[in-house]
Protein backbone atom coordinates (compact mmCIF):
# COMPACT_ATOMS: atom_id res chain seq x y z
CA UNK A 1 -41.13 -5.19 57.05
CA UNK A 2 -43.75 -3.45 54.46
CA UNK A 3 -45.56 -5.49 52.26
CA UNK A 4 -43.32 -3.59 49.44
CA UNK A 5 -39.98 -4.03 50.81
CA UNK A 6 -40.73 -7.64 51.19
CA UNK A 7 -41.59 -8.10 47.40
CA UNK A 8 -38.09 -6.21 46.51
CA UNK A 9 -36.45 -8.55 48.58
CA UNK A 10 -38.09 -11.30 46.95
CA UNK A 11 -37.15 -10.04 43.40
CA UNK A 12 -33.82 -8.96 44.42
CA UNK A 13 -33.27 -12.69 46.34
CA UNK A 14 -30.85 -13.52 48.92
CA UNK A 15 -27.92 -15.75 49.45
CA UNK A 16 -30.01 -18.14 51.48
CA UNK A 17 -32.86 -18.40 48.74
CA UNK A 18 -30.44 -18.71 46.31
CA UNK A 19 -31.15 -22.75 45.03
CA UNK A 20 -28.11 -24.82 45.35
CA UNK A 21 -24.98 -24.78 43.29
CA UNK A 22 -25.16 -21.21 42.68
CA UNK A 23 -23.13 -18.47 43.82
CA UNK A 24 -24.11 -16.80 46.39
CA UNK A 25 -23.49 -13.08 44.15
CA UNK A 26 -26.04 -15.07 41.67
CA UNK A 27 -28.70 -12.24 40.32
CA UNK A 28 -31.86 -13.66 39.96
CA UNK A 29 -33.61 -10.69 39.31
CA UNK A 30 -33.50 -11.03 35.00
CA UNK A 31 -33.33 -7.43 34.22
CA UNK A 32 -30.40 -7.02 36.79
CA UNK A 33 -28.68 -10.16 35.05
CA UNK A 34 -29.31 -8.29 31.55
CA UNK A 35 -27.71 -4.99 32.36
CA UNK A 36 -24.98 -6.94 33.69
CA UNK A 37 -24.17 -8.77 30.60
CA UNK A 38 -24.26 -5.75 28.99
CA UNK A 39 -21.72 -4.03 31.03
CA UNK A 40 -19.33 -7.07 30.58
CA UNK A 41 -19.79 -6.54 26.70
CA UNK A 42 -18.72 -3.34 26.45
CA UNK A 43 -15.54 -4.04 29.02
CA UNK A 44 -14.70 -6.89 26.75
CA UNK A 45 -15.35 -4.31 23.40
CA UNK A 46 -13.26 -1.69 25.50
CA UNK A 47 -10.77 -4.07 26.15
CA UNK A 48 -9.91 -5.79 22.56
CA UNK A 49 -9.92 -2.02 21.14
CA UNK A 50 -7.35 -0.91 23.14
CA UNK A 51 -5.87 -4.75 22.54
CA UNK A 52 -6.06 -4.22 19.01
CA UNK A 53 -4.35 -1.09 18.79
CA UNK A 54 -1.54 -2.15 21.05
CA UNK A 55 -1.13 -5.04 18.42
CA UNK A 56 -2.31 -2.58 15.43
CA UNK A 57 1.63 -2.82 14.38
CA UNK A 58 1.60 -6.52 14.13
CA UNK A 59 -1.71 -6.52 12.58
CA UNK A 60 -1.06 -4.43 9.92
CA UNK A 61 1.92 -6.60 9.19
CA UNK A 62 -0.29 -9.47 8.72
CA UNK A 63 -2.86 -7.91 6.74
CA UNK A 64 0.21 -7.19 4.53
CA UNK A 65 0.94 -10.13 4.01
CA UNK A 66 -2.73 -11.30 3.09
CA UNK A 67 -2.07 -8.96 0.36
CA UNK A 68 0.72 -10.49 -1.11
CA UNK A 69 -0.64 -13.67 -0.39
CA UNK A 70 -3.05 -12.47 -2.81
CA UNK A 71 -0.89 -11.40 -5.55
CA UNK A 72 0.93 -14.93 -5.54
CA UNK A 73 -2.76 -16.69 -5.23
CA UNK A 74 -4.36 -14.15 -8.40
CA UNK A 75 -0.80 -15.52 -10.00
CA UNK A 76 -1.44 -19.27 -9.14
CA UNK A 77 -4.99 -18.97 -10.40
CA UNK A 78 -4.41 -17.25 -14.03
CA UNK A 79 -1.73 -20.27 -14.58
CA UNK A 80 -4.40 -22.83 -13.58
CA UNK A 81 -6.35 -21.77 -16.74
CA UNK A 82 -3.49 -22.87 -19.12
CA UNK A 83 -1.60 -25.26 -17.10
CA UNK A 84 -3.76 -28.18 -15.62
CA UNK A 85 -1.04 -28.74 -12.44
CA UNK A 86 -1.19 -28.69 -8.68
CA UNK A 87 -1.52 -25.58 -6.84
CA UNK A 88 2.22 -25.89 -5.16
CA UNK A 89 3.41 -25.81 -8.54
CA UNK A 90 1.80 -22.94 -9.84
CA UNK A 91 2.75 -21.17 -6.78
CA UNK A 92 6.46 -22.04 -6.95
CA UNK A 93 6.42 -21.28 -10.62
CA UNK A 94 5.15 -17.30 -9.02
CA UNK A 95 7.40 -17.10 -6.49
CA UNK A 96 10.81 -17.82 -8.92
CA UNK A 97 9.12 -15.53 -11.11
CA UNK A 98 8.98 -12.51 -8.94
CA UNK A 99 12.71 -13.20 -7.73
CA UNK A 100 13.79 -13.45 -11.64
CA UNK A 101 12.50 -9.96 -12.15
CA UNK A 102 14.08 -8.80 -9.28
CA UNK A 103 17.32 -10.56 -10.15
CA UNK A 104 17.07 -8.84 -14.17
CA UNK A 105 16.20 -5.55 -12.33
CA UNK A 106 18.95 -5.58 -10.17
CA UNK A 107 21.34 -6.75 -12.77
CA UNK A 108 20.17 -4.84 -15.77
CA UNK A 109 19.01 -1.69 -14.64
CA UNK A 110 20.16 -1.40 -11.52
CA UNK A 111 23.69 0.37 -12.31
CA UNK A 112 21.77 2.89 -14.53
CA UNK A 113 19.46 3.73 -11.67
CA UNK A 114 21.36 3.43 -8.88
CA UNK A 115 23.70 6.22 -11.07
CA UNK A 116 20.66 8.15 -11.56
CA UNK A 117 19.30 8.30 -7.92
CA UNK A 118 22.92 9.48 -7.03
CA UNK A 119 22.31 12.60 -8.65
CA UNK A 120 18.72 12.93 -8.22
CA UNK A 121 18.98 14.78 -4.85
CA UNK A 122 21.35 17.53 -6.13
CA UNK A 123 19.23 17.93 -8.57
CA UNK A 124 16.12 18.64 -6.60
CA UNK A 125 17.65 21.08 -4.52
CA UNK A 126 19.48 23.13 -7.54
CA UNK A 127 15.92 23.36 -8.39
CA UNK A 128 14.25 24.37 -5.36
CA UNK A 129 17.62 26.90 -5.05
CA UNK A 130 16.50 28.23 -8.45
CA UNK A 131 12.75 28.64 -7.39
CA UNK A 132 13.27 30.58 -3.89
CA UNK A 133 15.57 32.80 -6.29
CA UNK A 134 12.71 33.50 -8.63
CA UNK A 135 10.63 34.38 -6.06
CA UNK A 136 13.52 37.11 -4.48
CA UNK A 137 13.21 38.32 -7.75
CA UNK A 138 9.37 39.09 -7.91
CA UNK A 139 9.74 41.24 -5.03
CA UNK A 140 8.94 38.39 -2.38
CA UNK A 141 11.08 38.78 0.77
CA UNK A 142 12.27 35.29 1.52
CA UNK A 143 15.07 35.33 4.74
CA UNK A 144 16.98 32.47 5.19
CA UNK A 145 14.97 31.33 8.29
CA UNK A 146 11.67 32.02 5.80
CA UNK A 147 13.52 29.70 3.60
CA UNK A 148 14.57 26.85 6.09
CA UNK A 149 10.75 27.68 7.18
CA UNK A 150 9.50 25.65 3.99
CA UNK A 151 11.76 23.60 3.76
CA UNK A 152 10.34 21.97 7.47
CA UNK A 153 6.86 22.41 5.86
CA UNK A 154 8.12 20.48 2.64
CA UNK A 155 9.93 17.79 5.05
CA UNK A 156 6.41 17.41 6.95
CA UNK A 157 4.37 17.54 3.97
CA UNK A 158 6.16 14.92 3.02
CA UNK A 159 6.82 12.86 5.94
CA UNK A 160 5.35 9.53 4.39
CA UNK A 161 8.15 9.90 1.58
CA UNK A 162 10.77 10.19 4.69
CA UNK A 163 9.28 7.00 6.30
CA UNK A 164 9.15 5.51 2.66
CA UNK A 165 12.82 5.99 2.46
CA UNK A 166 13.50 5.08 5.85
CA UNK A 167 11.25 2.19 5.40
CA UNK A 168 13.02 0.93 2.37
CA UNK A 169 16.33 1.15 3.90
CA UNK A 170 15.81 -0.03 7.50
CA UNK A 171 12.70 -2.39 7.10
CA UNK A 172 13.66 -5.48 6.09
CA UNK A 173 12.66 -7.24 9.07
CA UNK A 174 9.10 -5.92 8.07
CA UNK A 175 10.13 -6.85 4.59
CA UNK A 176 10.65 -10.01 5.02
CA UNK A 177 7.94 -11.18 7.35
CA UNK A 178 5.61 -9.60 4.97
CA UNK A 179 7.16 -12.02 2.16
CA UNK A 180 7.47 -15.49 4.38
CA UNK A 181 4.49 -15.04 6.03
CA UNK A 182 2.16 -14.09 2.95
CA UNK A 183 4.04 -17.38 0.97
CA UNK A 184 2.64 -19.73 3.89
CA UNK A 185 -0.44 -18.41 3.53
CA UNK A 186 -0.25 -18.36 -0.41
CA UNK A 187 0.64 -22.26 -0.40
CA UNK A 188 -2.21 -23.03 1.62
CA UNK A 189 -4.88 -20.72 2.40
CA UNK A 190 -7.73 -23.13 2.99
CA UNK A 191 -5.51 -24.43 6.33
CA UNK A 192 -5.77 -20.57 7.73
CA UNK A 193 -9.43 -20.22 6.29
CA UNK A 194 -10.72 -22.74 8.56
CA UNK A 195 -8.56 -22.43 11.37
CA UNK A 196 -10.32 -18.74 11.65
CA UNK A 197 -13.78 -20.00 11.13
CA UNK A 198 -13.36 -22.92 13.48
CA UNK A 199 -13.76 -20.38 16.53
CA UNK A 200 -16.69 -18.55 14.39
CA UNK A 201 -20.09 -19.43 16.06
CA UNK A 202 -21.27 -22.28 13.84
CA UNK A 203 -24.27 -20.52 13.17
CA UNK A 204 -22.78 -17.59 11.76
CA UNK A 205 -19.95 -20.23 9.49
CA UNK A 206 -21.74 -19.62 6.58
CA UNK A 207 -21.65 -16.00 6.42
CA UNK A 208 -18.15 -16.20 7.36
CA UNK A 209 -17.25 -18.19 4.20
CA UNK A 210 -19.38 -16.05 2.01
CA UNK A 211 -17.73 -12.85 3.35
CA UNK A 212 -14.29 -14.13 3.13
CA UNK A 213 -14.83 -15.41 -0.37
CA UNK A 214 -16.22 -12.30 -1.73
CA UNK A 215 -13.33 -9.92 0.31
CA UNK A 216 -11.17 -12.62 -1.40
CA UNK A 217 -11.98 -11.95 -5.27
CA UNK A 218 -12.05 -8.27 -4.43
CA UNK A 219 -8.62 -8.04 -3.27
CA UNK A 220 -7.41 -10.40 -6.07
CA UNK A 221 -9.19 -7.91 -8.35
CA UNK A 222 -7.87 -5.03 -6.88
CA UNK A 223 -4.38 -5.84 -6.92
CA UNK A 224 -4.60 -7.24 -10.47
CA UNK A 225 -5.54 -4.01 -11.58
CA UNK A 226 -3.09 -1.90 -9.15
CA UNK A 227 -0.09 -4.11 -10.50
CA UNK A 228 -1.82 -3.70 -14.34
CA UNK A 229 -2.00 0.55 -13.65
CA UNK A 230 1.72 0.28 -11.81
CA UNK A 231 3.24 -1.07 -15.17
CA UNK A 232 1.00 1.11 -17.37
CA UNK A 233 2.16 4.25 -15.64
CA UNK A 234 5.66 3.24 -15.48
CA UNK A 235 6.00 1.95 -19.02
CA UNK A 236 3.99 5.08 -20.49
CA UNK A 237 5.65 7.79 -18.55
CA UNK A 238 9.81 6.22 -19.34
CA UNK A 239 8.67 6.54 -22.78
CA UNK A 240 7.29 9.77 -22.96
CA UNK A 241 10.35 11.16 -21.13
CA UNK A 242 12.89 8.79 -22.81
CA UNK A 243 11.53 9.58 -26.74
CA UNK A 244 8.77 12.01 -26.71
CA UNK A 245 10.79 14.91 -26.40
CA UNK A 246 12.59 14.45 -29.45
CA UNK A 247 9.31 14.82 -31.96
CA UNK A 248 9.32 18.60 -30.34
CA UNK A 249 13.17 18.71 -30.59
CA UNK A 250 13.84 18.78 -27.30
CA UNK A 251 15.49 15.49 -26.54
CA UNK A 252 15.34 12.97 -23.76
CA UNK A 253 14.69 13.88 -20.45
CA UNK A 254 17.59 13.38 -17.86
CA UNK A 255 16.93 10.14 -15.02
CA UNK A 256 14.01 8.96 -17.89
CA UNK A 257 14.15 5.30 -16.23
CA UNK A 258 14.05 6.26 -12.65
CA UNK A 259 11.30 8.63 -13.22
CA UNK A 260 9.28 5.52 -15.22
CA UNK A 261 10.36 3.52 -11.98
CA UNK A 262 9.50 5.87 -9.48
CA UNK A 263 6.25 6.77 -11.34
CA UNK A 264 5.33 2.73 -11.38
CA UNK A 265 5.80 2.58 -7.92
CA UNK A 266 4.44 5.11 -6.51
CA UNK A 267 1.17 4.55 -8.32
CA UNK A 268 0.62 1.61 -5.78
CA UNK A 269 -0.70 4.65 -3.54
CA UNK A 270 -3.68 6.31 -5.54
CA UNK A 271 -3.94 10.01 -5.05
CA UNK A 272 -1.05 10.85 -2.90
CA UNK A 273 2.00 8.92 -5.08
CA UNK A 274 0.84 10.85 -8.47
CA UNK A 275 1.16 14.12 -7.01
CA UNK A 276 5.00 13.00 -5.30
CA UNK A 277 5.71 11.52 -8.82
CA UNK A 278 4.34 14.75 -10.71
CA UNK A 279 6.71 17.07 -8.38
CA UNK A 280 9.67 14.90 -9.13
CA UNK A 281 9.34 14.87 -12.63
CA UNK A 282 8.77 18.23 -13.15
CA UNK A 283 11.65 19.34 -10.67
CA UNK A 284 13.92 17.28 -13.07
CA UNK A 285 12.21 18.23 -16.20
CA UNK A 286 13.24 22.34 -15.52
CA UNK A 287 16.84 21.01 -14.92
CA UNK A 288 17.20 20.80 -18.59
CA UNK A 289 15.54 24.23 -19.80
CA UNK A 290 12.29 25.97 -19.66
CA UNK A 291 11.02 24.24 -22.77
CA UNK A 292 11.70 20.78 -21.18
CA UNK A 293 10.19 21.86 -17.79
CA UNK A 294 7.02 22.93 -19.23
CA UNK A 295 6.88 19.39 -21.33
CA UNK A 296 7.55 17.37 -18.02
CA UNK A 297 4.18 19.26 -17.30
CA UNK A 298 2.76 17.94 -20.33
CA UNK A 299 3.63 14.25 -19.84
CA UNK A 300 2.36 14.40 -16.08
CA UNK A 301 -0.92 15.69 -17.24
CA UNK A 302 -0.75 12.91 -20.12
CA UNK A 303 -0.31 10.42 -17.77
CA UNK A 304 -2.90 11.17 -14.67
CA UNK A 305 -5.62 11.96 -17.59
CA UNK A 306 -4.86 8.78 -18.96
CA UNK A 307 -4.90 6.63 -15.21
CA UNK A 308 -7.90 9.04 -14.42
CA UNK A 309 -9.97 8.54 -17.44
CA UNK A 310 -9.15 5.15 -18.57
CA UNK A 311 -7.17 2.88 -15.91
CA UNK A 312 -9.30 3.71 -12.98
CA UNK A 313 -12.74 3.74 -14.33
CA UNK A 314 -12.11 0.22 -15.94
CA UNK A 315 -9.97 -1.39 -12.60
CA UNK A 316 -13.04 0.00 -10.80
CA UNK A 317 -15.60 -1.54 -12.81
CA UNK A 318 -13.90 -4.74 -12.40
CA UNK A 319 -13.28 -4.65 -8.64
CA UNK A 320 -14.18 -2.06 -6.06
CA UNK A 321 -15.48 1.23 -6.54
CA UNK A 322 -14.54 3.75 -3.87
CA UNK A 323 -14.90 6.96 -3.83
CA UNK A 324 -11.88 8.99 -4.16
CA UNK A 325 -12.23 11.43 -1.10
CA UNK A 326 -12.55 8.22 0.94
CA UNK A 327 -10.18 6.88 -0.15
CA UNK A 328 -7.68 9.94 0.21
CA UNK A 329 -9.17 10.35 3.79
CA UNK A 330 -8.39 6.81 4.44
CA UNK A 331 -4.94 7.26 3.51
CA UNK A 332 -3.94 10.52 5.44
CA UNK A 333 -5.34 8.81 8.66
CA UNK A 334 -2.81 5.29 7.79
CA UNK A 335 -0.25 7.10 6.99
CA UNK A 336 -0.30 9.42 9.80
CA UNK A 337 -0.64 6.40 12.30
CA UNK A 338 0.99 3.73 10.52
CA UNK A 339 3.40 5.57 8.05
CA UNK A 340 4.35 4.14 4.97
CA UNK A 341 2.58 0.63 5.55
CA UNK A 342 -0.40 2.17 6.27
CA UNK A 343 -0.63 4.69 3.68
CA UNK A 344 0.29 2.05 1.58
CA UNK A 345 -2.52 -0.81 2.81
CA UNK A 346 -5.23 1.91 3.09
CA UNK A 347 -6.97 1.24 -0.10
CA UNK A 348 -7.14 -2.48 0.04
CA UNK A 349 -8.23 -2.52 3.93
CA UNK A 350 -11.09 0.47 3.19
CA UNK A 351 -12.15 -2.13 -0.12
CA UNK A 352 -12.35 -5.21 2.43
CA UNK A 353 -14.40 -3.28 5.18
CA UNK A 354 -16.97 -1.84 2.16
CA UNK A 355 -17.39 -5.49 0.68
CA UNK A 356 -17.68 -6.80 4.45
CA UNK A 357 -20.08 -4.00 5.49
CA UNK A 358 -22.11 -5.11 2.01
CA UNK A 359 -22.17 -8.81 2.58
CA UNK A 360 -23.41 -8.25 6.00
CA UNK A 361 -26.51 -5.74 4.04
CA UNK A 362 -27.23 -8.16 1.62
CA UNK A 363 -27.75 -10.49 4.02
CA UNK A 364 -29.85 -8.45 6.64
CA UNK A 365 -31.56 -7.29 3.62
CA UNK A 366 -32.60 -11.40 2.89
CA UNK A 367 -33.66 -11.63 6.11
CA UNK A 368 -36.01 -8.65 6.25
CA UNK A 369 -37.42 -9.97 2.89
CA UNK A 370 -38.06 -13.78 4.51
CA UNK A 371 -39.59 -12.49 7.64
CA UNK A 372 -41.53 -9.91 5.66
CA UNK A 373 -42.63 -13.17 3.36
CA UNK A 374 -43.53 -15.44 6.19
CA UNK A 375 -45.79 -12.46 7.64
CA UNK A 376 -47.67 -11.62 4.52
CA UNK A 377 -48.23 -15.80 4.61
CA UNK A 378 -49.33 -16.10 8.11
């Protein structure tokens, strides 16, 4: 054997060389070891990505519920600055009064909606009847197959509202493991807290805590001022319809409520539910007359001017500001995937992974800085 084939095998090592209680596929050789390590990283990074979109489902469902978890905990937390009681009280005290709004919702206004939504659909498609027919009469050549053309395109366009629907109707199981599952976590989230950071390295425990506490405050933040913009919206826009028409003697807009309700609702989903809500409105609005058509137009343009120019700049300033292409981007890709839960969770999970991706910044930033410091020292 060569003098160089002998030192490979001496790097490379052998079975019998290898010391005792080793296997005998042990690699001494360390570079060999390293690029083996590496290749069992990325299997195991391979592996829980193609996990974690089996689960995705299931982990969206969860994530849900963090987020109502949240609402109940922002809740808990504003009572604990006027009532001095324990946190199971203020949480209970949440909980029964998000069930007595549903209750005076369902008792109260729920007959005059539920009337409303009846006719909502016929009225939608008189409307769309009475907008193919303009067009006939502009000169555009619309078939019936050109017409049941758009109206696919509309029902695609609009898939999420489909899945919304269907969602709404069908999805109580998702419902209600959303609700029970974000209430255990509401009563006690300092249990689930350290449950996740007890298989955290215990070197990197710290940064865990700091990173969950900021993402946290963020999504309390955010969902204050979601819930604060939903009633805004919904309040502004049933008043408008309901009375403003009368100072330009045109008188109350049919479904008023519903639109209010559907407006406050839909404003949960930035971007995407104020254009739904605008099409509605207006649709309804030109059931009543030209004159009330074109002030539906009015009040929709009232309304986004006054979320775009006052309600978002100052729930951003207090929370998260993302950037609305991002954000609309975020939501096309949810909903497409994940339908209406997605489209619906897309803003608060693209706010958690900017104030994650920023924690973990800061800190490589204080890092650099101390290791720069230690340098200029030495």
């Amino acid at each position: 054997m060569s003098e160089t084939e002998s030192r490979k095998a001496d790097e490379a090592g052998s079975p019998a060389d290898a010391p005792m209680g080793r296997s005998p596929a042990y690699i001494t050789n360390p570079e060999l070891r390293l690029e083996a390590a590496r290749a069992l990283i990325w299997v195991l990074v391979v592996g829980l990505l193609v996990f974690a979109i089996y689960i995705s489902q299931s982990l969206l469902v969860i994530f849900g519920a963090m987020v109502f978890a949240s609402m109940i905990d922002g809740g808990a937390r504003l009572l604990g600055r006027v009532f001095k009681i324990a946190r199971g009280w203020r949480v209970a005290i949440v909980i029964v009064a998000m069930v007595a709004f549903l209750a005076w919702l369902g008792q109260f206004a729920g007959s005059q909606i539920s009337q409303q939504a009846a006719q909502f659909p016929a009225i939608v498609g008189e409307q769309l009847g009475r907008l193919l027919a303009l067009l006939r009469e502009q000169g555009f050549a619309i078939s019936q197959a050109d017409v049941q053309s758009v109206v696919g395109s509309l029902v695609s366009g609009v898939g999420t509202v489909t899945r919304a629907i269907g969602g709404i109707v069908g999805g109580f199981a998702t419902i209600a493991l959303i609700l029970i599952i974000g209430i255990y976590i509401a009563i006690d989230p300092n249990l689930y807290e350290r449950g996740i950071a007890w298989v955290v390295p215990r070197h990197h425990r710290g940064a865990f805590y700091d990173t969950v506490e900021h993402m946290a405050f963020t999504l309390r933040r955010l969902l204050a001022g979601r819930l604060f913009g939903m009633v805004a919206e919904g309040v502004f826009t049933w008043a408008l319809l309901a009375y403003g028409g009368q100072l330009f003697g045109i008188g109350p807009v049919p479904m008023a409520a519903l639109l209010g309700l559907l407006t406050g609702l839909l404003a949960f989903i930035p971007n995407i539910g104020a254009v739904i809500s605008g099409m509605l409105m207006v649709l309804v609005g030109f059931s009543g007359g030209t004159d009330m058509g074109l002030y539906t137009i009015g009040v929709y343009l009232l309304v986004q001017n006054f979320d775009g120019y006052i309600l978002i700049p100052m729930i951003a300033k207090k929370t998260v500001d993302l950037a609305p292409a991002l954000v609309l981007g975020a939501q096309l890709v949810f909903g497409v995937v994940f339908g209406i839960l997605g489209l619906a969770l897309a803003d608060p999970l693209l706010a958690m992974i900017k104030v994650a991706l920023e924690r973990r910044a800061e800190r490589l930033d204080r890092e650099s800085g101390s290791s720069d410091h230690i340098e200029a020292e030495a």
